[in-house]
N, C-alpha and C. Protein backbone atom coordinates (compact mmCIF):
# COMPACT_ATOMS: atom_id res chain seq x y z
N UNK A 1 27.13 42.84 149.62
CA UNK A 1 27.24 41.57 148.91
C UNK A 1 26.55 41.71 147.54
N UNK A 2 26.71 40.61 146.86
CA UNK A 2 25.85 40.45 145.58
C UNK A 2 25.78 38.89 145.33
N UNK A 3 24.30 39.10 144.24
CA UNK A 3 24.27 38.00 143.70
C UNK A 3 25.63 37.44 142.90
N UNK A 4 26.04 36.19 143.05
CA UNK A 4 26.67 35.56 141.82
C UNK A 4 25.76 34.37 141.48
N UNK A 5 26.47 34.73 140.13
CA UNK A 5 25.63 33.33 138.88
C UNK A 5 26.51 33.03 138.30
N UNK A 6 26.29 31.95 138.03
CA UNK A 6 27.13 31.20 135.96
C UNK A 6 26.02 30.38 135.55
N UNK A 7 26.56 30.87 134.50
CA UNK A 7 25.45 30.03 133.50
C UNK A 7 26.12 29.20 132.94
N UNK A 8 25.64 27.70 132.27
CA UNK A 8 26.18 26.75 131.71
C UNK A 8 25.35 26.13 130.65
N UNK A 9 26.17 25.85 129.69
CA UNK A 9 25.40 25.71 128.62
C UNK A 9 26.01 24.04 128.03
N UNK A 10 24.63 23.05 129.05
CA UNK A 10 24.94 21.62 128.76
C UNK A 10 24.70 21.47 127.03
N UNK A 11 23.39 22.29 126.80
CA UNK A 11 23.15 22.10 125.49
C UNK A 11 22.90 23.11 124.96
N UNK A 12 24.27 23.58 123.91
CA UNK A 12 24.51 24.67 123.18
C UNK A 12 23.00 24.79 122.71
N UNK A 13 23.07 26.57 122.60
CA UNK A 13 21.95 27.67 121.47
C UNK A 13 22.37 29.05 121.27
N UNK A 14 21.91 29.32 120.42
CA UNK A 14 22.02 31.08 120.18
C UNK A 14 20.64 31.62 120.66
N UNK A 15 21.58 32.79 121.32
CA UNK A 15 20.16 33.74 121.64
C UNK A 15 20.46 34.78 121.52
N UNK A 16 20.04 36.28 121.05
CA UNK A 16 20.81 37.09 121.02
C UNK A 16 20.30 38.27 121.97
N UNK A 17 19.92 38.21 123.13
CA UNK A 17 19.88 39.03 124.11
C UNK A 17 21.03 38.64 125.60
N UNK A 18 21.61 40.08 125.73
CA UNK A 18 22.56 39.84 127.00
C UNK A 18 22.37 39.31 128.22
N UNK A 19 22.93 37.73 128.24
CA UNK A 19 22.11 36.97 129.43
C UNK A 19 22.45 37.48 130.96
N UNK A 20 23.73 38.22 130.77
CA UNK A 20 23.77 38.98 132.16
C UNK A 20 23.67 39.56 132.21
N UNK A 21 23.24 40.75 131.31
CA UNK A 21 22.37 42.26 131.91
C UNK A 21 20.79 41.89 132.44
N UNK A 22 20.31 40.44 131.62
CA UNK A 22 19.04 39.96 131.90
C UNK A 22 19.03 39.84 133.06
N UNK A 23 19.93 38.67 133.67
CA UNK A 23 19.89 38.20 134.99
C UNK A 23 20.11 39.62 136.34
N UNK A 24 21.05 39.80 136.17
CA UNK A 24 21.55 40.85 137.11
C UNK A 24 20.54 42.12 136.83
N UNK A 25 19.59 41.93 136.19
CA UNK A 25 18.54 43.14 136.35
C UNK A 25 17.43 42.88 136.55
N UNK A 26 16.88 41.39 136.60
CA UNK A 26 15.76 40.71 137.38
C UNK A 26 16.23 40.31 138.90
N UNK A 27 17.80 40.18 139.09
CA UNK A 27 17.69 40.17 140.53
C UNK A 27 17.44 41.59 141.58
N UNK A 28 17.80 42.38 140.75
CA UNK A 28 17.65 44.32 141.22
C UNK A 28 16.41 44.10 140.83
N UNK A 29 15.43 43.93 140.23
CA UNK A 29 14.11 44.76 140.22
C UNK A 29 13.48 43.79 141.16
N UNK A 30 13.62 42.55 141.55
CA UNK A 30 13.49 41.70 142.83
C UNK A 30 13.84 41.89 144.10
N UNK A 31 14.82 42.95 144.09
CA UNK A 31 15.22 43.38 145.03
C UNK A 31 16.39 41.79 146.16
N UNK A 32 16.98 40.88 144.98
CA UNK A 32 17.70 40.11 145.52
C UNK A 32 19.28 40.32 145.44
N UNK A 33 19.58 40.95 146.45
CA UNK A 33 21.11 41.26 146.81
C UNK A 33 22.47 40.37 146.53
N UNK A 34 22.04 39.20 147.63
CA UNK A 34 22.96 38.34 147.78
C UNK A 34 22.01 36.53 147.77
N UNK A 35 23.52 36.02 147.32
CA UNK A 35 22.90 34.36 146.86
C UNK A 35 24.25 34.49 146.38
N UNK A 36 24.00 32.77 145.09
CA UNK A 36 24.68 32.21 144.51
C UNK A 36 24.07 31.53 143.74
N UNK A 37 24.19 31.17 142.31
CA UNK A 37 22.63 31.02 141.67
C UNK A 37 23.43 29.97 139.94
N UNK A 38 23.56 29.14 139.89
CA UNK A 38 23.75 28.24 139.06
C UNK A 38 22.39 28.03 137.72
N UNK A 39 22.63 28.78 136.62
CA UNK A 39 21.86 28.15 135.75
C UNK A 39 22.43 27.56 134.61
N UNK A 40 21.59 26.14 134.58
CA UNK A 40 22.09 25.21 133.14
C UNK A 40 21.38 24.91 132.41
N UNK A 41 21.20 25.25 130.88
CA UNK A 41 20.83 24.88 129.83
C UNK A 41 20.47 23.52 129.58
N UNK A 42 19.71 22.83 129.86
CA UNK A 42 19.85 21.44 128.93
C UNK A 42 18.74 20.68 128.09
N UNK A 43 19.13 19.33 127.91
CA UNK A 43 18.43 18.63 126.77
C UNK A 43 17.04 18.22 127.14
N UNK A 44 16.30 17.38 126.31
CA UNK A 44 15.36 16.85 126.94
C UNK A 44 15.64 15.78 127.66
N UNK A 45 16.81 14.78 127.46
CA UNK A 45 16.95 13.67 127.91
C UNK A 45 17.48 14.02 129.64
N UNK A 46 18.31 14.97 129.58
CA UNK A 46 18.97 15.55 130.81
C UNK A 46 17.65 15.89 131.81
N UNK A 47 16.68 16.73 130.79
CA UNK A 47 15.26 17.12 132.13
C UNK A 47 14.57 15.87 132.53
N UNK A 48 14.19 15.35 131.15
CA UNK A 48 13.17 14.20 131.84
C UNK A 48 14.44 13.19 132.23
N UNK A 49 15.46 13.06 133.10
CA UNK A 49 16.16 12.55 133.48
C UNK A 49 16.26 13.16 135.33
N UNK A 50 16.42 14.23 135.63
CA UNK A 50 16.04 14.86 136.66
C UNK A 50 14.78 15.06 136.94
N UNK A 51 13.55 14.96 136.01
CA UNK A 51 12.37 15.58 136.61
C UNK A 51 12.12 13.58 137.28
N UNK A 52 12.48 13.21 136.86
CA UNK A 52 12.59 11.23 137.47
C UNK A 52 13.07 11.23 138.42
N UNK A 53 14.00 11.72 138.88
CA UNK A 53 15.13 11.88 139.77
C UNK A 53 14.45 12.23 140.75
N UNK A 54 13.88 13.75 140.86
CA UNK A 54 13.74 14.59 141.65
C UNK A 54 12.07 14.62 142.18
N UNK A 55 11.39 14.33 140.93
CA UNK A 55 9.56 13.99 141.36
C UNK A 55 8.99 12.77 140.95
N UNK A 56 9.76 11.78 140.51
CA UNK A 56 9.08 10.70 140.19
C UNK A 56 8.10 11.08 138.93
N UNK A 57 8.54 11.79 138.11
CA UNK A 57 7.74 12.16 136.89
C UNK A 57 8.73 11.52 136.45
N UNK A 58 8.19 11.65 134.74
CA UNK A 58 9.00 10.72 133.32
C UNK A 58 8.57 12.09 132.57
N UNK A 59 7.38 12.98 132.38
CA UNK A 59 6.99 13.77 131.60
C UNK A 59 8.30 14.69 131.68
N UNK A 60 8.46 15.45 130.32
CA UNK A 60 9.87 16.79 130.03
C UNK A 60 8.63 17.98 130.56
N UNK A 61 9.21 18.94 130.81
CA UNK A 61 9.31 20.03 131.56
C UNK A 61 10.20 20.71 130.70
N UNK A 62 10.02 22.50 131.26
CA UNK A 62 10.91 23.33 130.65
C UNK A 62 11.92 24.08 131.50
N UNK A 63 11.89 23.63 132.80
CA UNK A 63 12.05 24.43 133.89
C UNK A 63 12.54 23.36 135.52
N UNK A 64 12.81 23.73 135.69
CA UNK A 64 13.30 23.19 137.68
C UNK A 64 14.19 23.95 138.48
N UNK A 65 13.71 24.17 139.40
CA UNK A 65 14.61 25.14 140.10
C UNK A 65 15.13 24.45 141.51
N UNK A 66 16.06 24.68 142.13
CA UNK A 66 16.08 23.79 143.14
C UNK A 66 16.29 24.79 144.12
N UNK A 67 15.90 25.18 145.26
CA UNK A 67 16.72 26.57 146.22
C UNK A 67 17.34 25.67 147.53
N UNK A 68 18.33 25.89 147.56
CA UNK A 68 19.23 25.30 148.24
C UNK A 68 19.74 25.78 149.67
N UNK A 69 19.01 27.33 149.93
CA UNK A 69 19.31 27.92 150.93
C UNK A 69 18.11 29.28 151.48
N UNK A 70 17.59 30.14 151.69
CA UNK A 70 16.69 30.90 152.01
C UNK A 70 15.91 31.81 150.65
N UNK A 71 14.89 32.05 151.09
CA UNK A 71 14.19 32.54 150.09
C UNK A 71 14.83 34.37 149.90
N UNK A 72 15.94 34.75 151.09
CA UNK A 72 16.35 36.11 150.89
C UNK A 72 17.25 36.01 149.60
N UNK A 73 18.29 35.12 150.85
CA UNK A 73 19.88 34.65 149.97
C UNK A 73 19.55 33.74 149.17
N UNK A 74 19.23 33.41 148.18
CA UNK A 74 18.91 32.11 147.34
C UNK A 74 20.08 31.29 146.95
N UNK A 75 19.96 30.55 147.27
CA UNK A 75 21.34 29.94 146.81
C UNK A 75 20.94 28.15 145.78
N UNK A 76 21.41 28.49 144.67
CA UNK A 76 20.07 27.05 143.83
C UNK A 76 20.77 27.14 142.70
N UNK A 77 20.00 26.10 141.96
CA UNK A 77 20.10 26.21 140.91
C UNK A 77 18.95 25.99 139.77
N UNK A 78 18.68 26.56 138.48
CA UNK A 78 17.92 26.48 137.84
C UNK A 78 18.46 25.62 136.61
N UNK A 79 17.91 24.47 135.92
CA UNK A 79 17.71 23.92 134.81
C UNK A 79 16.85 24.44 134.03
N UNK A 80 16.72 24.31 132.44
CA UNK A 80 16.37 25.07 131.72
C UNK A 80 16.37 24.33 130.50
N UNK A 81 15.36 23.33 130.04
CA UNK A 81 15.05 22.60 129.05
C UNK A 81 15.30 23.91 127.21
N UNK A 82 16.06 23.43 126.54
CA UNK A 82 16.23 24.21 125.15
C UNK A 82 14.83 23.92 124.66
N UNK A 83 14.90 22.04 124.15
CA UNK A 83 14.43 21.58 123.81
C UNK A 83 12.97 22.36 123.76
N UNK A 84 11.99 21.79 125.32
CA UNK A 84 11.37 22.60 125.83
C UNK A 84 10.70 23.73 125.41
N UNK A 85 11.52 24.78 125.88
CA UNK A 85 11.47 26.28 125.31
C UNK A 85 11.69 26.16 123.59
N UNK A 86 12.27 25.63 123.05
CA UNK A 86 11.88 25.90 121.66
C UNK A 86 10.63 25.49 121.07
N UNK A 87 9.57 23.91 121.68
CA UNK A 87 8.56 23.73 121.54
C UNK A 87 7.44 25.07 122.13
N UNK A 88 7.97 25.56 123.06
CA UNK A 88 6.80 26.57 123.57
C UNK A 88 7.10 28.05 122.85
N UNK A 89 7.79 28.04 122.29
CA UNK A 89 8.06 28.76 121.27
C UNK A 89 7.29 29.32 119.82
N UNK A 90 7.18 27.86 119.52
CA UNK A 90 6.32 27.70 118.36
C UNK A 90 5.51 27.68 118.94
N UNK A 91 4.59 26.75 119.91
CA UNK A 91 3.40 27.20 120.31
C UNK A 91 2.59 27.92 120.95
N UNK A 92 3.33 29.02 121.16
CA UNK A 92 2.94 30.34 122.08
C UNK A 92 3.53 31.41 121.02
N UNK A 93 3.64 31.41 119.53
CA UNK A 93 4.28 32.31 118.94
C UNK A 93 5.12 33.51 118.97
N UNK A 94 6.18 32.60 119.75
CA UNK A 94 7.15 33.87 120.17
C UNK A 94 8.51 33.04 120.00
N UNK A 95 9.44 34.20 119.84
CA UNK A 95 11.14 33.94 119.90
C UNK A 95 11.39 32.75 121.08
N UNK A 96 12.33 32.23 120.73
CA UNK A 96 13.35 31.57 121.45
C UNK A 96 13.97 32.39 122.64
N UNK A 97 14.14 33.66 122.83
CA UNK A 97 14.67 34.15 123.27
C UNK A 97 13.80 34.82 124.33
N UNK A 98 12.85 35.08 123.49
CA UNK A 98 11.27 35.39 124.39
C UNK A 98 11.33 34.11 126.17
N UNK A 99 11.16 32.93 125.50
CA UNK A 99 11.16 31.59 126.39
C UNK A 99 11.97 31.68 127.22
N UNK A 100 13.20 31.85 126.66
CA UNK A 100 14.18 32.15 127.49
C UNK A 100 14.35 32.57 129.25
N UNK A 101 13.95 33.52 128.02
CA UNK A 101 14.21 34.96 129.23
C UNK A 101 12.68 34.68 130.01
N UNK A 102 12.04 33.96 130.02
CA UNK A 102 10.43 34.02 130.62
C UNK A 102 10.54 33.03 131.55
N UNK A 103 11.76 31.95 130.93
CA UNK A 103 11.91 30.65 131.89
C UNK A 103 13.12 31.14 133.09
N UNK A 104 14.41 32.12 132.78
CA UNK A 104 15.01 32.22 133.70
C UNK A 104 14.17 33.39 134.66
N UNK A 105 13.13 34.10 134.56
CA UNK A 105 12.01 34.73 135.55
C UNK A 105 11.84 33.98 136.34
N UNK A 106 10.96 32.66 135.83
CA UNK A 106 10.25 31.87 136.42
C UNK A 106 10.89 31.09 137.31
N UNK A 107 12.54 30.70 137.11
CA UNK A 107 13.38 30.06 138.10
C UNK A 107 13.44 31.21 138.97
N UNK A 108 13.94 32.37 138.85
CA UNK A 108 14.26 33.45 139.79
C UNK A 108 12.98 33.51 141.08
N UNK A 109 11.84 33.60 140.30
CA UNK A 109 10.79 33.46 141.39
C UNK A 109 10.63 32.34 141.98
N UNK A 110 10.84 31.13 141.59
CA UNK A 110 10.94 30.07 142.98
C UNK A 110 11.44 30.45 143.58
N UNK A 111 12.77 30.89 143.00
CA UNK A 111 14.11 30.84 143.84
C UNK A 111 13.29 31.66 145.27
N UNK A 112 12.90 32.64 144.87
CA UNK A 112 12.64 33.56 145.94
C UNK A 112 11.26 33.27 146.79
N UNK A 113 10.54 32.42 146.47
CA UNK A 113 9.35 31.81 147.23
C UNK A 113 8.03 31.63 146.24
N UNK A 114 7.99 32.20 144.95
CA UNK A 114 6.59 31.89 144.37
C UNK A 114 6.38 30.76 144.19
N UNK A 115 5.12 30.15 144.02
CA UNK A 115 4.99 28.98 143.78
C UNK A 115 3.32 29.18 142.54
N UNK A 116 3.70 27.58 141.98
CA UNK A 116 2.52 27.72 140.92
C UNK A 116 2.13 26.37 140.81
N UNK A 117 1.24 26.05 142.68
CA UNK A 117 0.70 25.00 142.22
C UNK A 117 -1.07 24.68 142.34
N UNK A 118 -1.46 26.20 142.60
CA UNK A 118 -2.70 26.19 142.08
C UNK A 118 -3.21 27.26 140.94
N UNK A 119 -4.43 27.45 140.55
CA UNK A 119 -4.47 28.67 139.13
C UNK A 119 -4.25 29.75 139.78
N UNK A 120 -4.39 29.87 141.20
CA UNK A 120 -4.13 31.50 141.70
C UNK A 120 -2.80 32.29 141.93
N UNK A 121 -2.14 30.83 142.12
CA UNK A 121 -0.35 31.18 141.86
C UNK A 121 0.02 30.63 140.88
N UNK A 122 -0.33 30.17 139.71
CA UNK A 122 0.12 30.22 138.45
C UNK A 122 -0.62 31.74 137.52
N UNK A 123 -1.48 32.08 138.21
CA UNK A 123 -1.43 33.51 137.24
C UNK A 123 -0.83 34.76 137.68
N UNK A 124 -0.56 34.62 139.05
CA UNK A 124 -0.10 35.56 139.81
C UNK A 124 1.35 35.40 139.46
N UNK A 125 1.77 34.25 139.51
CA UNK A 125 3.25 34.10 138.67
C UNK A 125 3.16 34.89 137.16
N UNK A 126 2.64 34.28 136.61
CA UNK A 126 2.69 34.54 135.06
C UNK A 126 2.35 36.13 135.21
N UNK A 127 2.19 36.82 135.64
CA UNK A 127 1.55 38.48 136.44
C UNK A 127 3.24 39.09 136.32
N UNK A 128 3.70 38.35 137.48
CA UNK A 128 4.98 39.01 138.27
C UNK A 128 5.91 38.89 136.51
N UNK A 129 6.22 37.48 136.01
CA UNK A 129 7.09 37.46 134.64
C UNK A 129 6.78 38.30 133.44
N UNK A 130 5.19 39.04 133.69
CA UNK A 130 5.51 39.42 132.38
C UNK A 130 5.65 41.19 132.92
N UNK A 131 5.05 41.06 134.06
CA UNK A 131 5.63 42.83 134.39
C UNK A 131 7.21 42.86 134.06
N UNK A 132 7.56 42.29 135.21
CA UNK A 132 9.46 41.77 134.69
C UNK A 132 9.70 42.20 133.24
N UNK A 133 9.43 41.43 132.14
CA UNK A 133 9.55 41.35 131.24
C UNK A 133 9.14 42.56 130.31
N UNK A 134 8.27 43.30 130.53
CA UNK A 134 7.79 44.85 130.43
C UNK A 134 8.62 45.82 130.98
N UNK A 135 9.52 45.30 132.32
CA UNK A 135 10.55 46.37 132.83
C UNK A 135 11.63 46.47 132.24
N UNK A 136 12.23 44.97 132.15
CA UNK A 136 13.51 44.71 132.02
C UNK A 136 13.84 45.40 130.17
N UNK A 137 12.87 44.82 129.09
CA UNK A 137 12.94 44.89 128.16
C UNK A 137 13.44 46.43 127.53
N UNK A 138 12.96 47.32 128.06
CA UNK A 138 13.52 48.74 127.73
C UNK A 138 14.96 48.91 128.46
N UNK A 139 15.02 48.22 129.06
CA UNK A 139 16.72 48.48 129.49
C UNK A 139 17.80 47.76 129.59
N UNK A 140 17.75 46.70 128.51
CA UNK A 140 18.61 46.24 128.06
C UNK A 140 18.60 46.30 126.35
């Protein structure tokens, strides 16, 4: 089997790194085979519209992942604030594309069981994305 994905782009951007050599090479160095995996781009109004929805927050977010089926087979979907990621952009002095690719990690690892809701699994996360990001980067 294999992973499938699509990506959707509620709210157009340019980025200029290959979003499916990205994806399909964070699910191999994850060692995630098979799923089905929905990611969508969107606005701020669209996140802080679901993050209401879904947690009773109003605050925007850059990120939500939803897993819809086992932490092997993942089967979900990830949202993906532009907006968002272009603010953390500027304030973490890095590309757009940088964010990007740091936010679809960070969905991939819910997907698969991390969680970051104390400092010991939010650095241990932020650990796993930027090794990722150290692997992946030379081979694409």
């Amino acid at each position: 089997m294999a992973v499938s994905y699509s990506v959707h782009y509620q709210t157009p951007f340019s980025h200029t790194f290959n979003a499916d050599l990205f994806i399909k090479t964070a699910f191999n160095l994850k060692h995630v085979y098979d799923g089905s995996i929905d990611f969508t781009f969107v606005n701020d109004d669209f996140m802080v519209s679901l993050h209401k929805s879904y947690l009773n927050d109003i605050s925007k977010t850059d990120i939500m992942t939803f897993n819809l089926n086992s932490l092997i087979n993942p089967i979900g979907d990830i949202y993906i604030c532009i907006n968002e990621a272009e603010r953390n952009s500027h304030q973490y002095n890095t590309s757009l594309d940088y964010e990007i690719q740091f936010l679809i990690l960070h969905g991939i690892l819910h997907l698969i069981g991390y969680t970051d809701e104390t400092d010991f699994e939010k650095n241990y996360m932020l650990d796993e994305q930027n090794r990722l990001l150290n692997l992946i980067h030379p081979l694409i």
